[in-house]
Protein backbone atom coordinates (compact mmCIF):
# COMPACT_ATOMS: atom_id res chain seq x y z
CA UNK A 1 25.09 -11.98 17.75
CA UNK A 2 24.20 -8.63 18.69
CA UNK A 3 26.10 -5.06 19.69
CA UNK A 4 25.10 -1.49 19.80
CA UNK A 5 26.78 1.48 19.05
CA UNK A 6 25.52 5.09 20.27
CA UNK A 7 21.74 5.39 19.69
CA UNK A 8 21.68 1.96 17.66
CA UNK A 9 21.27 -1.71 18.11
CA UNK A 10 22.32 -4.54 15.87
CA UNK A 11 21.53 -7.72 15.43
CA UNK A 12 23.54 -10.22 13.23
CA UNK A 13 21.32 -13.56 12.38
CA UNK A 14 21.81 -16.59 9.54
CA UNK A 15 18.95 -17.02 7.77
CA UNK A 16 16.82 -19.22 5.26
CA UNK A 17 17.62 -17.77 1.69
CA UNK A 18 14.54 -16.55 0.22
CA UNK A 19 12.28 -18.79 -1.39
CA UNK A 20 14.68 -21.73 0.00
CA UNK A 21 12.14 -24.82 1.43
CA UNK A 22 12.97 -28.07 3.35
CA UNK A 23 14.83 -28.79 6.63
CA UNK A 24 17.34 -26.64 8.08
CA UNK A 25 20.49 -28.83 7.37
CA UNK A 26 19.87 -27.42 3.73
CA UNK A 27 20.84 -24.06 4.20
CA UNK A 28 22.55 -24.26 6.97
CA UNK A 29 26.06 -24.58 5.29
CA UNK A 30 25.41 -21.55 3.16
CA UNK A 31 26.43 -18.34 3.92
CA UNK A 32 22.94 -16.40 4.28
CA UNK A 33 22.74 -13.62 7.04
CA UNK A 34 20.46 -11.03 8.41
CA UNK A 35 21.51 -7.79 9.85
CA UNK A 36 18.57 -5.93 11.86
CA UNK A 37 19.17 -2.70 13.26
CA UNK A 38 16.98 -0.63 15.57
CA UNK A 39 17.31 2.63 17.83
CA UNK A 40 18.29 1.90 21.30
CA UNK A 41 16.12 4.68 22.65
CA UNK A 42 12.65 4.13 21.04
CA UNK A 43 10.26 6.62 21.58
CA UNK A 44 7.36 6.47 23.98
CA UNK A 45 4.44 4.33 22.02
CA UNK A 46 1.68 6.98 23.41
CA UNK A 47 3.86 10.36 22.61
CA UNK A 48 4.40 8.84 18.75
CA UNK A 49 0.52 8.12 18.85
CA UNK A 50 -0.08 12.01 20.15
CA UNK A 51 2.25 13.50 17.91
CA UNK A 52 0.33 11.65 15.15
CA UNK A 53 -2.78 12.84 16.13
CA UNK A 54 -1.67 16.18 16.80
CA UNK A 55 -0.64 16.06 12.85
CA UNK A 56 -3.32 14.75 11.64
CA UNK A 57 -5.28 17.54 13.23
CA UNK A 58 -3.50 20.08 11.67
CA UNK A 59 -3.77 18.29 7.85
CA UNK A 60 -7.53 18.47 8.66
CA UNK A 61 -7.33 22.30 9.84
CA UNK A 62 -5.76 23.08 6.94
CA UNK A 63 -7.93 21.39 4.52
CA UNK A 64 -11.08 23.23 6.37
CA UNK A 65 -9.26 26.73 5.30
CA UNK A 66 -9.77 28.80 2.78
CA UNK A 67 -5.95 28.00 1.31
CA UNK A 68 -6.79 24.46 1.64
CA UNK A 69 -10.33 24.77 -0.38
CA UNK A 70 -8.33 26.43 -2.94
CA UNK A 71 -5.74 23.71 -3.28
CA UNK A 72 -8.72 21.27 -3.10
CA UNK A 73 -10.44 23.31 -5.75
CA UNK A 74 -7.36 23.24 -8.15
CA UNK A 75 -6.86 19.35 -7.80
CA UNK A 76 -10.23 18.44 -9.01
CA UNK A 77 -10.14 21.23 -12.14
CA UNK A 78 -6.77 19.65 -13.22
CA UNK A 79 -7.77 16.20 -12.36
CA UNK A 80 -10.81 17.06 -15.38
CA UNK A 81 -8.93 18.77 -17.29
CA UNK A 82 -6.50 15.66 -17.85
CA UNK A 83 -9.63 13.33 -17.97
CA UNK A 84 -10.94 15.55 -20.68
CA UNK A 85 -7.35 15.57 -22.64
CA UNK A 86 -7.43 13.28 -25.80
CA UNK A 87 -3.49 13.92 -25.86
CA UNK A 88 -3.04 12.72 -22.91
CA UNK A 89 -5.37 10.21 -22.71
CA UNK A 90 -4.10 8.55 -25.48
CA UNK A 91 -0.96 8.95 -23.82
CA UNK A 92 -1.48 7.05 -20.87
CA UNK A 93 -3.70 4.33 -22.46
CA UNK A 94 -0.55 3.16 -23.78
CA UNK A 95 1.32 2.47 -20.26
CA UNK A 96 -2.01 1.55 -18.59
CA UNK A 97 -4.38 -0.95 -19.42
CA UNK A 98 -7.64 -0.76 -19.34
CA UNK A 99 -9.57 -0.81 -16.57
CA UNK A 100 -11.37 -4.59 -16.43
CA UNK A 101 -14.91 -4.85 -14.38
CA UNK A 102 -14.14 -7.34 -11.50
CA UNK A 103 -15.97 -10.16 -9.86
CA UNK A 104 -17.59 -13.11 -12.16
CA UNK A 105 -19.28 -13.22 -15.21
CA UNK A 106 -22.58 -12.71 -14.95
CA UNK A 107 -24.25 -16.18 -15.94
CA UNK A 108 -26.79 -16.27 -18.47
CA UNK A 109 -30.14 -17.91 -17.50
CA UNK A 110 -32.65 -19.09 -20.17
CA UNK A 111 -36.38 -19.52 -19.77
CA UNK A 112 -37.16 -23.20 -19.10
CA UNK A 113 -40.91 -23.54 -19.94
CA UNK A 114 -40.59 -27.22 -18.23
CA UNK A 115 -40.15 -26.07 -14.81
CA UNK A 116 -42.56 -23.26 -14.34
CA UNK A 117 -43.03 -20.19 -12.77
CA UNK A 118 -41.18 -20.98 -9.70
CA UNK A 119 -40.38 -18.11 -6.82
């Protein structure tokens, strides 16, 4: 079922409950719907894409000006200021865990004098 009103569309579905598996007959009987909505105007895909751009340009002007090297300048002094903190460090060790090196273990090889100098 669908219907629109002024500058929006809607769309009424029934749906499979989350996490709900097996046949259709299942979940059928329940009372599980979906309500979509979306504007019945979109805008054009290539003027979103150039206003985008056109924003992104001026984030990048900005950080290339003096204002923004300033702003850029302050970040990084507070950001080692905190990191230097043993207040706050202590702090925040208590909400985040520490960080864990990723990947595998590194496996531990032993010298096999039966097998050589192999390359």
């Amino acid at each position: 079922m669908w219907w629109s009103t002024g500058k929006l569309e809607f769309t009424l579905n029934r749906t499979r409950p989350e996490g709900m598996k097996g046949p259709m007959r299942l979940w059928l009987a329940g009372d599980w719907w979906n309500l979509r909505f979306q504007l019945t105007v979109r805008p054009d895909a290539r003027a979103v894409a150039i206003q985008k751009k056109g924003a992104e340009l001026c984030d990048e002007i900005y950080r290339q000006s003096a204002a923004g090297q300033r702003q850029r300048t302050r970040e990084i002094i507070a950001y080692f200021k905190a990191s230097e903190d043993k207040a706050f460090q202590a702090f925040k060790a208590k909400f985040i865990p520490k960080r864990r090196k990723s990947g595998r273990p590194a496996k531990v090889r032993t010298a096999d004098p039966a097998q050589g100098a192999q390359a």
